[in-house]
C-alpha atoms as a PDB file:
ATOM      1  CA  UNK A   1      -9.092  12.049  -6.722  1.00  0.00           C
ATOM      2  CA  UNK A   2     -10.459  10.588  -9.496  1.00  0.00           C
ATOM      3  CA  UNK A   3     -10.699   6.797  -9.414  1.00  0.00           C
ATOM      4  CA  UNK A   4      -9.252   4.889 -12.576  1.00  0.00           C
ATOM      5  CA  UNK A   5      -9.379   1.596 -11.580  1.00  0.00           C
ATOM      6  CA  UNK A   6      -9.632  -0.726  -8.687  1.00  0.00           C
ATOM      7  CA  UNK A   7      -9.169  -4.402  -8.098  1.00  0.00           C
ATOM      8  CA  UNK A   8     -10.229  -6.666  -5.220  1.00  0.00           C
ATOM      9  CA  UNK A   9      -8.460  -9.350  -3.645  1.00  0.00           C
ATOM     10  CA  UNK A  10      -8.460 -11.867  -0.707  1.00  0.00           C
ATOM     11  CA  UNK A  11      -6.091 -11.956   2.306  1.00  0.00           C
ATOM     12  CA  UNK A  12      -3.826 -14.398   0.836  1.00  0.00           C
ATOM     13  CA  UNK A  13      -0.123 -13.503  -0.120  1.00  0.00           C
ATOM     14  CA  UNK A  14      -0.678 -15.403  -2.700  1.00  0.00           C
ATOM     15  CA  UNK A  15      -2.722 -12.771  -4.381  1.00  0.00           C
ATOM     16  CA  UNK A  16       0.591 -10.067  -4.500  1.00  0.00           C
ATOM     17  CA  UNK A  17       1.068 -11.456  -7.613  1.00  0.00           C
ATOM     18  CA  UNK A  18      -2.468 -10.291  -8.806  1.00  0.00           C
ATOM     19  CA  UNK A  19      -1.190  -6.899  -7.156  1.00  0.00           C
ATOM     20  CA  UNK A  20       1.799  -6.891  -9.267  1.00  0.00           C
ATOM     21  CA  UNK A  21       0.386  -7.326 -12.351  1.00  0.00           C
ATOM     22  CA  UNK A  22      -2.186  -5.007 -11.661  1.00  0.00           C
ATOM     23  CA  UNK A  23       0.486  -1.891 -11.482  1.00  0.00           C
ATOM     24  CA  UNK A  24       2.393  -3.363 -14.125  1.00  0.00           C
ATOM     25  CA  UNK A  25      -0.649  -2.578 -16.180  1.00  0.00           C
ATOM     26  CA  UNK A  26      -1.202   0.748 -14.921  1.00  0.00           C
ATOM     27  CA  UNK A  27       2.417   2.184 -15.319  1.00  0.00           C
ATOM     28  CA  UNK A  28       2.019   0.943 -18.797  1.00  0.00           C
ATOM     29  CA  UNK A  29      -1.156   2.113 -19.576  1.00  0.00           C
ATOM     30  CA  UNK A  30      -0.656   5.477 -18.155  1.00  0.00           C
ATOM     31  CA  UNK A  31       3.240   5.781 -19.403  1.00  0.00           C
ATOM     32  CA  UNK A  32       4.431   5.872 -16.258  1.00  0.00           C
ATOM     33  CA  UNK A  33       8.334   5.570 -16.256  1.00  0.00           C
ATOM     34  CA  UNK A  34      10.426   2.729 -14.779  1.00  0.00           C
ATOM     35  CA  UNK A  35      12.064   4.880 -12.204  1.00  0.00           C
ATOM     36  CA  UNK A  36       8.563   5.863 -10.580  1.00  0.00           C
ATOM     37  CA  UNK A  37       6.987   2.091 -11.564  1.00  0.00           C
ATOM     38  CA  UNK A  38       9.913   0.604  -9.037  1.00  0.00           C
ATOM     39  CA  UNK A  39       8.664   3.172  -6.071  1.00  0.00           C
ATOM     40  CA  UNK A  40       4.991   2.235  -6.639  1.00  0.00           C
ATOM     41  CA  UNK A  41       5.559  -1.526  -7.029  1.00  0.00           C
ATOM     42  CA  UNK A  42       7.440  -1.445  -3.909  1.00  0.00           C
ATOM     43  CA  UNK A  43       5.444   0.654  -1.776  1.00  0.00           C
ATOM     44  CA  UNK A  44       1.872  -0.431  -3.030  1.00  0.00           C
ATOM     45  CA  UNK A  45       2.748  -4.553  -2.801  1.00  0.00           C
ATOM     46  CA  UNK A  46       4.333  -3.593   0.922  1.00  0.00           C
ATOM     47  CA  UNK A  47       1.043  -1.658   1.651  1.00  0.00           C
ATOM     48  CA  UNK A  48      -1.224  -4.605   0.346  1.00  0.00           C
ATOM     49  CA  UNK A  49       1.223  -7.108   1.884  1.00  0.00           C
ATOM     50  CA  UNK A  50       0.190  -5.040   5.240  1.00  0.00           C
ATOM     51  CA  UNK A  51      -3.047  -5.165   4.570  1.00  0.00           C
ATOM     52  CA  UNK A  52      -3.650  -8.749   4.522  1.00  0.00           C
ATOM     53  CA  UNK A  53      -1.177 -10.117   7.174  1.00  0.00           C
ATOM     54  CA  UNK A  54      -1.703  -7.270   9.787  1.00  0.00           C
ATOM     55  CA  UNK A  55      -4.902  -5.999   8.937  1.00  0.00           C
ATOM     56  CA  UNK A  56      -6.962  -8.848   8.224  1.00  0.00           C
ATOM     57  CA  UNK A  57      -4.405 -11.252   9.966  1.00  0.00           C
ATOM     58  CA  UNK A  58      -4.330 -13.248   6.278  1.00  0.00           C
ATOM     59  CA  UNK A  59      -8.274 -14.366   7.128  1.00  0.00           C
ATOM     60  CA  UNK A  60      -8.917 -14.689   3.226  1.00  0.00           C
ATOM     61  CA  UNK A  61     -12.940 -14.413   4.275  1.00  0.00           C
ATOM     62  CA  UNK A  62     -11.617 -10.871   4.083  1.00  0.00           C
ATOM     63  CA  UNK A  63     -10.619  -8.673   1.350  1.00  0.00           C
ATOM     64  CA  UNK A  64      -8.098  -5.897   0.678  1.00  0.00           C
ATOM     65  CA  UNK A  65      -9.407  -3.312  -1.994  1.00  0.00           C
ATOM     66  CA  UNK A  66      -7.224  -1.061  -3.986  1.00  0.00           C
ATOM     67  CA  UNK A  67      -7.856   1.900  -5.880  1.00  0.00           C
ATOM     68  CA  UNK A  68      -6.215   3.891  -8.529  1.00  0.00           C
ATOM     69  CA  UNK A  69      -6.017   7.466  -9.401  1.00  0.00           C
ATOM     70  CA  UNK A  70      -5.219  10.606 -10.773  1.00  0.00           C
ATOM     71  CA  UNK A  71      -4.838  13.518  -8.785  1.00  0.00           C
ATOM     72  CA  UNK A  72      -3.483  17.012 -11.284  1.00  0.00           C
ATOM     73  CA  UNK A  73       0.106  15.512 -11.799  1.00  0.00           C
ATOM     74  CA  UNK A  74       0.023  12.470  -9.318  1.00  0.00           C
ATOM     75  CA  UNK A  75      -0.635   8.631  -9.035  1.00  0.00           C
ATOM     76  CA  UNK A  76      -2.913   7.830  -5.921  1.00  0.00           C
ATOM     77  CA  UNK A  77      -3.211   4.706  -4.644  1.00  0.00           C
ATOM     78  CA  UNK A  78      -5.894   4.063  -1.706  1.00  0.00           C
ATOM     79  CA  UNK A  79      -4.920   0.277   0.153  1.00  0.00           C
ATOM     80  CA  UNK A  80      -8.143  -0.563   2.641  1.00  0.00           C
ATOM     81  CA  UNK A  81      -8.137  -3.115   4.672  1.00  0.00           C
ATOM     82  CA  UNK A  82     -11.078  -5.461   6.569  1.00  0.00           C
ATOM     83  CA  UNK A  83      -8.880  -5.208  10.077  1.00  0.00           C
ATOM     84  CA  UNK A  84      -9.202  -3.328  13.128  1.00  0.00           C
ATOM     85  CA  UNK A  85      -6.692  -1.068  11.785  1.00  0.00           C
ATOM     86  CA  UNK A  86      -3.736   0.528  14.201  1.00  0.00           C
ATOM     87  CA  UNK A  87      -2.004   3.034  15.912  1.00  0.00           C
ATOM     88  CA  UNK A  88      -0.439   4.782  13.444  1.00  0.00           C
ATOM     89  CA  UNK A  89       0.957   7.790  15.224  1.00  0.00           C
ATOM     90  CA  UNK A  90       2.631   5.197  17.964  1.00  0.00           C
ATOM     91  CA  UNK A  91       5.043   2.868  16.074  1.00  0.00           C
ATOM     92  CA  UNK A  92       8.159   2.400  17.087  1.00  0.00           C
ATOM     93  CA  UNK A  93      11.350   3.909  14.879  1.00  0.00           C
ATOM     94  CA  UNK A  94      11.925   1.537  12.297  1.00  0.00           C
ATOM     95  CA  UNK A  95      15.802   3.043  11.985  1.00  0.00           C
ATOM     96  CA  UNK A  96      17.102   2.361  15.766  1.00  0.00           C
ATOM     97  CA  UNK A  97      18.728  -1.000  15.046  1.00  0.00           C
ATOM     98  CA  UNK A  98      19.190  -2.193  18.529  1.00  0.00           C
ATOM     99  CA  UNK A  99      14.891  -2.374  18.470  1.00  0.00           C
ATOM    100  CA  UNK A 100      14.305  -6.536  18.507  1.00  0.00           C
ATOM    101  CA  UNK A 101      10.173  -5.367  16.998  1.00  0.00           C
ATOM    102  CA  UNK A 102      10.683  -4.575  13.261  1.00  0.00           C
ATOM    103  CA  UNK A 103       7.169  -3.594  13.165  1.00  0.00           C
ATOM    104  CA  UNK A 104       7.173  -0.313  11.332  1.00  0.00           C
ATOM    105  CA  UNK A 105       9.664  -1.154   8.644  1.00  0.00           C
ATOM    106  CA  UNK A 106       7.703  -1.488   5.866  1.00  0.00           C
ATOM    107  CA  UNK A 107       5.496   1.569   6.474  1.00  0.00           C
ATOM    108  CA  UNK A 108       9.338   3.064   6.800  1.00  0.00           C
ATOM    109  CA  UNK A 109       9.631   1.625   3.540  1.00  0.00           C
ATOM    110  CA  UNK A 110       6.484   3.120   1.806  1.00  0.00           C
ATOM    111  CA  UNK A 111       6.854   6.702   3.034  1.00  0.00           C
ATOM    112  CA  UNK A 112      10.654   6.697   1.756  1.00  0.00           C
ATOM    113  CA  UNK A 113       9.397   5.545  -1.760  1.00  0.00           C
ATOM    114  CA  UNK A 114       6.676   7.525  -2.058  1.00  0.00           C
ATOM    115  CA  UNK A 115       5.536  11.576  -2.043  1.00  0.00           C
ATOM    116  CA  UNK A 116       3.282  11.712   0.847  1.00  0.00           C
ATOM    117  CA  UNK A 117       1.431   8.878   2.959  1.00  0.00           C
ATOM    118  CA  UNK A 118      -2.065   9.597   4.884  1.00  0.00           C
ATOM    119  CA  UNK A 119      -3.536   6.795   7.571  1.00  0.00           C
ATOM    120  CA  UNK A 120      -7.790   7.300   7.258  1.00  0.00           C
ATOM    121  CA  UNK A 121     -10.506   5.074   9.026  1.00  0.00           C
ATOM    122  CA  UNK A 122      -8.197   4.519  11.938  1.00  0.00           C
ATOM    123  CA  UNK A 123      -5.365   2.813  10.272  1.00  0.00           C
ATOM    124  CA  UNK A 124      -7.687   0.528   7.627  1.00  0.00           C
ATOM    125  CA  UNK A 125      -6.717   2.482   4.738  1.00  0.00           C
ATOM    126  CA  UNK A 126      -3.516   4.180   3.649  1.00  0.00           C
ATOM    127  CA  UNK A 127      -3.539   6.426   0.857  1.00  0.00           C
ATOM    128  CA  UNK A 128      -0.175   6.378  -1.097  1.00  0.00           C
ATOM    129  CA  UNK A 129       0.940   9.526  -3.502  1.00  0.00           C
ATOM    130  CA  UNK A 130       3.551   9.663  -6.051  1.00  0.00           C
ATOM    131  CA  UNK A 131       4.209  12.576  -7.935  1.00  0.00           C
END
């Protein structure tokens, strides 16, 4: 993948709006079309808004990096955290609505909106591909 651009924030939700603005600028600058830009500005702000509440348990000593790309015909985005990362192979099922722990839902969420997910450096980053 070749990296486009990339943006740095702290572990505050206060910085999703920095996020948002950040793909609003990309889908624009690389014509990307409103029915794709909703799927990435969903999935991406849920992956950042993992980042800094789970990951770095919203220490904003820490940071959250994000990275955009190009890969042939797709948008990449790469989402690493400064956390511990996580099991991401063991989480429970997101869809069995009797479950009181919504944990998983929002990386239900992502892989719905998106093309294809990967987990790397143990849960820290998530790589996010639309096509």
């Amino acid at each position: 993948m070749n990296v486009l651009k990339k943006i740095t924030i702290a572990s505050s939700l206060q910085n999703l709006l920095i996020v948002q603005r950040f793909i609003e600028e990309l889908c624009e600058e690389y014509n990307i079309n409103n029915t794709i830009f909703g799927n990435i500005s969903v999935a991406v702000t849920e992956a950042v808004k993992n980042a800094i509440t789970h990951g770095n348990k919203e220490n904003n000593t820490k940071n959250v990096d994000i990275k955009f790309g190009k890969d042939n015909k797709s948008f990449i985005f790469i989402i690493h955290d400064q956390g511990n990362g996580f099991d991401y192979n063991n989480l429970p099922d997101p869809t069995d609505i009797n479950q009181e722990n919504t944990s998983g839902r929002g990386l239900y969420l992502i892989k719905s909106l998106s093309d294809k997910v990967e987990f790397l450096d143990g849960g820290k980053t998530i790589k996010i591909k639309f096509d």
